[in-house]
C-alpha atoms as a PDB file:
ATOM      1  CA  UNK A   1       6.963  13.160  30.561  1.00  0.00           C
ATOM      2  CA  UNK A   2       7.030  11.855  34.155  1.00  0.00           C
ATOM      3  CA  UNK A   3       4.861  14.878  35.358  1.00  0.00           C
ATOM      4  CA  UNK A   4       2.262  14.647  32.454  1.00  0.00           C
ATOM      5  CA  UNK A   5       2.057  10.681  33.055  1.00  0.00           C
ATOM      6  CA  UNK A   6       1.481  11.247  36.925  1.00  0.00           C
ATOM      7  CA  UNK A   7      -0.882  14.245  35.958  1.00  0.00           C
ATOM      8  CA  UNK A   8      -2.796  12.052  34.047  1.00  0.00           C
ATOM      9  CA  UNK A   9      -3.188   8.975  36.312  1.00  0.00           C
ATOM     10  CA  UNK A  10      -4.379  11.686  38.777  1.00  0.00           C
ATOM     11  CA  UNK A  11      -1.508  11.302  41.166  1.00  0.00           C
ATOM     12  CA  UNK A  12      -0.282  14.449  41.120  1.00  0.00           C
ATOM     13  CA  UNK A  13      -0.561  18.026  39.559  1.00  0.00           C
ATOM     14  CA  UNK A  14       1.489  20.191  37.465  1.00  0.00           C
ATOM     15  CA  UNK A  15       2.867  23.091  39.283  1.00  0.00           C
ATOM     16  CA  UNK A  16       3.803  26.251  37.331  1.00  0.00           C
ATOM     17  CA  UNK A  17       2.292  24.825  33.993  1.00  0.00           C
ATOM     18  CA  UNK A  18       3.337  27.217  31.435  1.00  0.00           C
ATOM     19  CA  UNK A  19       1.120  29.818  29.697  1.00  0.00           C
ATOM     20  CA  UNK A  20      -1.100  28.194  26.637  1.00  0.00           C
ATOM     21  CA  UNK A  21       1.034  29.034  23.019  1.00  0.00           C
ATOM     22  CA  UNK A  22      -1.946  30.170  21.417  1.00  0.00           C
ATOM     23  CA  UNK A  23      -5.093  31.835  23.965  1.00  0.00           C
ATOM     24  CA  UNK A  24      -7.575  29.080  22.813  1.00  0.00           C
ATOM     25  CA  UNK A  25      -5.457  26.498  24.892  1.00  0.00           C
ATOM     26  CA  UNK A  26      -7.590  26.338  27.562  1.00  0.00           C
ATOM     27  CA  UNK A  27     -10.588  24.031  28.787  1.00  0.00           C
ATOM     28  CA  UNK A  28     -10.846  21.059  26.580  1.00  0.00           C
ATOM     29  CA  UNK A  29      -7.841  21.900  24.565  1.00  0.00           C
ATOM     30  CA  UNK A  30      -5.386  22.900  27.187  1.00  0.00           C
ATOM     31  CA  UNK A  31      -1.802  21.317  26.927  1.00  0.00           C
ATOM     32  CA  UNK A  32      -1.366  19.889  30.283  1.00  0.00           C
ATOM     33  CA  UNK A  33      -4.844  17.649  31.200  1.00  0.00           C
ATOM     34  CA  UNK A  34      -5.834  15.773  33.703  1.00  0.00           C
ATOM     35  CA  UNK A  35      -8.491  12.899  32.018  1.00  0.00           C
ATOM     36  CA  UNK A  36     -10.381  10.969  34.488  1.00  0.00           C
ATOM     37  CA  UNK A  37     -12.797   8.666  32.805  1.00  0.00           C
ATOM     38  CA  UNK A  38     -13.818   5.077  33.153  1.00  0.00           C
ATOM     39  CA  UNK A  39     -11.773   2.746  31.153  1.00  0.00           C
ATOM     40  CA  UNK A  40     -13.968   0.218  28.946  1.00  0.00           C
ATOM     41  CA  UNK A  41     -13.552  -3.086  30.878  1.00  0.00           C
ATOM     42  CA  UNK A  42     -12.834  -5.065  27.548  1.00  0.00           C
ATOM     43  CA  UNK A  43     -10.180  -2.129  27.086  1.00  0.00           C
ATOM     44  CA  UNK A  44      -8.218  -2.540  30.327  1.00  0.00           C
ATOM     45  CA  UNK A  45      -8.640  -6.368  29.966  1.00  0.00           C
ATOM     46  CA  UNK A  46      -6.825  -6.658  26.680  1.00  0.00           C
ATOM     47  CA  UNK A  47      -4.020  -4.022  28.163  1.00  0.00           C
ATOM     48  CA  UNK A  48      -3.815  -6.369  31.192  1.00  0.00           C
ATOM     49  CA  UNK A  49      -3.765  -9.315  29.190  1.00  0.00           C
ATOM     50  CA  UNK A  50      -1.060  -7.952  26.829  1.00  0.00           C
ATOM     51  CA  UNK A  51       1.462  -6.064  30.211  1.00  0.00           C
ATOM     52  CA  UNK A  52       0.790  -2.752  28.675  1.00  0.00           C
ATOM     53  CA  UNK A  53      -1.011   0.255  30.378  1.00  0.00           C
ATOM     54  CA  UNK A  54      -3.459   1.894  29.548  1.00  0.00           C
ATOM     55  CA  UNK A  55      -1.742   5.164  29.846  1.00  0.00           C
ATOM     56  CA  UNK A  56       1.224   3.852  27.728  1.00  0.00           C
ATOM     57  CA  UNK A  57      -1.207   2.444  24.834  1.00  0.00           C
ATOM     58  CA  UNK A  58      -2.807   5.948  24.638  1.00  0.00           C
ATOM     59  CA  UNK A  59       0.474   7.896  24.706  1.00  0.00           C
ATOM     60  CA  UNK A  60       1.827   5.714  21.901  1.00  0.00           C
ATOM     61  CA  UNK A  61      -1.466   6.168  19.845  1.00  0.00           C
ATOM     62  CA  UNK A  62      -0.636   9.917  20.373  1.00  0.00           C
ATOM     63  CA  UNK A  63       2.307  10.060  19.578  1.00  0.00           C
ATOM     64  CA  UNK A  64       2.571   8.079  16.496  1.00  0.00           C
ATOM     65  CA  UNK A  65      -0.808  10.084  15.056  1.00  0.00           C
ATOM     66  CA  UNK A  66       0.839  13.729  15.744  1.00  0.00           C
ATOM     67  CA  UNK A  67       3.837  13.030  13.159  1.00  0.00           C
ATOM     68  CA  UNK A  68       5.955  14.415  15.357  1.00  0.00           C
ATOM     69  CA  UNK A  69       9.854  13.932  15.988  1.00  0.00           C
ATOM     70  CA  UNK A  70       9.352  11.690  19.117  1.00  0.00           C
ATOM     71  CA  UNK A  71       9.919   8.203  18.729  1.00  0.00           C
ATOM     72  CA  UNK A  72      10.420   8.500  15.242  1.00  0.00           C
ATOM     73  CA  UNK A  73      13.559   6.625  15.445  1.00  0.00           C
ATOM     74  CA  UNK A  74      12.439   3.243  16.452  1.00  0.00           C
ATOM     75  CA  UNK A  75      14.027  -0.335  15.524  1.00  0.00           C
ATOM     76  CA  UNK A  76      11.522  -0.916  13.070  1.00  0.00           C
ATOM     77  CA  UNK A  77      10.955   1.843  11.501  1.00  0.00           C
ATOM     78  CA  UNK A  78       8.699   0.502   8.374  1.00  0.00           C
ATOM     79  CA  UNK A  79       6.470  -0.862  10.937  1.00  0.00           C
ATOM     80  CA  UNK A  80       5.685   2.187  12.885  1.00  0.00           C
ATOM     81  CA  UNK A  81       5.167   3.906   9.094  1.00  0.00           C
ATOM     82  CA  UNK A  82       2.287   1.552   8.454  1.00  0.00           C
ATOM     83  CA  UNK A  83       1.087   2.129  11.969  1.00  0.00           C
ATOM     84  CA  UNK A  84       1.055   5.691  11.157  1.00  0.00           C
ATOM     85  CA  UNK A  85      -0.970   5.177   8.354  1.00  0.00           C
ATOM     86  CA  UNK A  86      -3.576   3.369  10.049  1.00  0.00           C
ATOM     87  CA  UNK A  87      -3.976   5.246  12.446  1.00  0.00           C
ATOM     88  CA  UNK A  88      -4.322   8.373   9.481  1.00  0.00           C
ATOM     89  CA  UNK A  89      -7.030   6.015   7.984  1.00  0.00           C
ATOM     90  CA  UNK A  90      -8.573   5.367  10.808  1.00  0.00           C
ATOM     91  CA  UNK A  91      -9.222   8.683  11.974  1.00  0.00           C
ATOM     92  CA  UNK A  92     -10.531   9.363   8.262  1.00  0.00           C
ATOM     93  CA  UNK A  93     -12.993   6.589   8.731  1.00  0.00           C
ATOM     94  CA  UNK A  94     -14.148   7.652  11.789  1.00  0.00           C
ATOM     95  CA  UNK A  95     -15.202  10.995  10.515  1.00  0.00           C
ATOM     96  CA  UNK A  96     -13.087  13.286  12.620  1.00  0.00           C
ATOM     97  CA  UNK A  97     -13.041  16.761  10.649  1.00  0.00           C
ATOM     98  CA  UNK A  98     -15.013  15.916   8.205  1.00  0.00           C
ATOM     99  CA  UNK A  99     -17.234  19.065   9.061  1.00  0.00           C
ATOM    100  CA  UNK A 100     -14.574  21.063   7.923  1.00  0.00           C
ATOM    101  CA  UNK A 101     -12.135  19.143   5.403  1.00  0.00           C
ATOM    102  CA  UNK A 102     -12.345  16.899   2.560  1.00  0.00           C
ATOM    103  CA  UNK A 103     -10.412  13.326   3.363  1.00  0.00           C
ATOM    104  CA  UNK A 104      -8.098  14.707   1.051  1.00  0.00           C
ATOM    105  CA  UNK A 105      -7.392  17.927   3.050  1.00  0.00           C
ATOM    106  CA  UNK A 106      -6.651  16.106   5.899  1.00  0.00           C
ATOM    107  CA  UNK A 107      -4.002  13.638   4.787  1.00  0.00           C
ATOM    108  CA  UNK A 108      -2.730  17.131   3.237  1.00  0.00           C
ATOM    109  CA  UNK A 109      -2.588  18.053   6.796  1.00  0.00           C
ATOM    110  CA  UNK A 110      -1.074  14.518   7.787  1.00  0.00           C
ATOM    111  CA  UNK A 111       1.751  14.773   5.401  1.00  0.00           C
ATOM    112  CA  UNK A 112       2.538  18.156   6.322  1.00  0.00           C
ATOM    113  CA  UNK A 113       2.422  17.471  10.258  1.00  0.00           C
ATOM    114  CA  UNK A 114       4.556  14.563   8.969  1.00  0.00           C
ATOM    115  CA  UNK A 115       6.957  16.371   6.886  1.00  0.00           C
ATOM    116  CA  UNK A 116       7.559  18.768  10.066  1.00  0.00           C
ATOM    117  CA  UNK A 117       8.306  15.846  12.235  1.00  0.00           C
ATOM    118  CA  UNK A 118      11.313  14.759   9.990  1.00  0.00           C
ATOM    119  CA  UNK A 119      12.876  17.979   9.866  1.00  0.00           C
ATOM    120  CA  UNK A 120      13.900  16.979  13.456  1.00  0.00           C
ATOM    121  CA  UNK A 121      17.940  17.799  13.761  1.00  0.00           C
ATOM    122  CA  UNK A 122      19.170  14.417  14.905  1.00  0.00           C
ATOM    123  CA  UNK A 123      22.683  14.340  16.373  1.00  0.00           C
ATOM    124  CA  UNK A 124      22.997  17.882  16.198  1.00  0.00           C
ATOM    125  CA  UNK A 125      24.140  19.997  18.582  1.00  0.00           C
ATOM    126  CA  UNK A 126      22.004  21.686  21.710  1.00  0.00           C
ATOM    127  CA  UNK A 127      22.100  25.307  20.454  1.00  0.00           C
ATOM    128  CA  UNK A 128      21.190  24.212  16.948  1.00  0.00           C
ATOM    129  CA  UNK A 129      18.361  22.123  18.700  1.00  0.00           C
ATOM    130  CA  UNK A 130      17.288  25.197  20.690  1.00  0.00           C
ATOM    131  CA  UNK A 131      16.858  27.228  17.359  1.00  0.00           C
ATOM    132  CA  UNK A 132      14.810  24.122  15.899  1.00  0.00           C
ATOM    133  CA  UNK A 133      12.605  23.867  18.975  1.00  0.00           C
ATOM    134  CA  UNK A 134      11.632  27.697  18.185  1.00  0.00           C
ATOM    135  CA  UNK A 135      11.624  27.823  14.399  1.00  0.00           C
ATOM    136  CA  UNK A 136       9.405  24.759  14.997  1.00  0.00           C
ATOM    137  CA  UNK A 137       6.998  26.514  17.425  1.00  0.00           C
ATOM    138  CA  UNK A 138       6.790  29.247  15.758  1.00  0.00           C
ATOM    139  CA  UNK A 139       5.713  27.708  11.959  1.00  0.00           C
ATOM    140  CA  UNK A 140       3.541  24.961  13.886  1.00  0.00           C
ATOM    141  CA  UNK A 141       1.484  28.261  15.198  1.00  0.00           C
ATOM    142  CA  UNK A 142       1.378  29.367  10.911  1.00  0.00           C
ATOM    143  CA  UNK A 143       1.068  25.891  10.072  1.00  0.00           C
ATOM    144  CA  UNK A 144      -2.702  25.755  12.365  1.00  0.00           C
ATOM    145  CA  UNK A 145      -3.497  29.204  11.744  1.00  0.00           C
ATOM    146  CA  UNK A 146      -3.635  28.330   7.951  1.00  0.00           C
ATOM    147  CA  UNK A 147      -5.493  25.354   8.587  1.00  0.00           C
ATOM    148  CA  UNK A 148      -7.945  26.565  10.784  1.00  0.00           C
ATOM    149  CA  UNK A 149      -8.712  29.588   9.116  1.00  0.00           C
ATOM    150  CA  UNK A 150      -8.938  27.746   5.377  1.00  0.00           C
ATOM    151  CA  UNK A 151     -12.710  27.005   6.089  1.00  0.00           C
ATOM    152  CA  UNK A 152     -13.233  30.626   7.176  1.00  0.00           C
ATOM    153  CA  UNK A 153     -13.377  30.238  10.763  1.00  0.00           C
ATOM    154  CA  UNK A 154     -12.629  32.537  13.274  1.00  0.00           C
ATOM    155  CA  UNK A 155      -9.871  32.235  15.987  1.00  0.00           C
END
């Protein structure tokens, strides 16, 4: 996480990234990217004001909309639900994939990126967490592909 966070603040690069999962992972959609934009000034006020940075803010916002299995396990765990679905409405609201889904279809796709995320084998042991990692790979790659392709698009 170290190396994406300093990649990001444009303080260092990532040597030997690996090779993208899927061949479209490049340009705008590659894995490991470097952002440099200008912050909004009201935006890096309020993360000044409230000892947060802005890299952290965005990396939680990420992380909580992706469903995943990191930092699912937090102290309050109903509260990060709700943010979760905020953050779901929100991107409805905002019209992101509307194009191609019904607001329906996508919290479809929200449940099932959620349901994925809690399959995550807590306590278990490293071999067992190896297998996961790839089982979980591997059905994330079917998981898109069905997606993607449900509006008849082309990969």
């Amino acid at each position: 996480m170290k190396t994406i966070q300093k990649k990001l603040s444009g303080k260092s690069s990532i040597e030997n990234k690996p090779k993208p999962a899927m061949k479209w992972q490049t340009g705008d959609y590659e894995r490991y990217a470097q952002f440099r934009c200008c912050l909004p000034y009201q935006f890096l006020l309020l993360c000044k004001l409230m000892d947060i940075t802005p890299y952290r803010l965005l990396s939680d916002f990420m992380d909580t909309l992706d469903c995943g299995a990191w930092k699912r396990d937090s102290p309050d765990k109903a509260s990060a639900e709700k943010a979760r679905a905020n953050l779901i409405d929100y991107f409805i609201e905002q019209g992101y994939g509307r194009k191609f889904y019904l607001p329906e279809d996508i919290r479809t796709i929200f449940r099932e990126m959620d349901a994925l995320g809690m399959l995550y084998p807590r306590d278990a042991k490293l071999k067992f967490i190896e297998r996961h990692a790839k089982w979980r790979d591997q059905y994330q790659n079917y998981w898109f592909k069905k997606w993607y392709r449900k509006p008849r698009r082309k990969l």
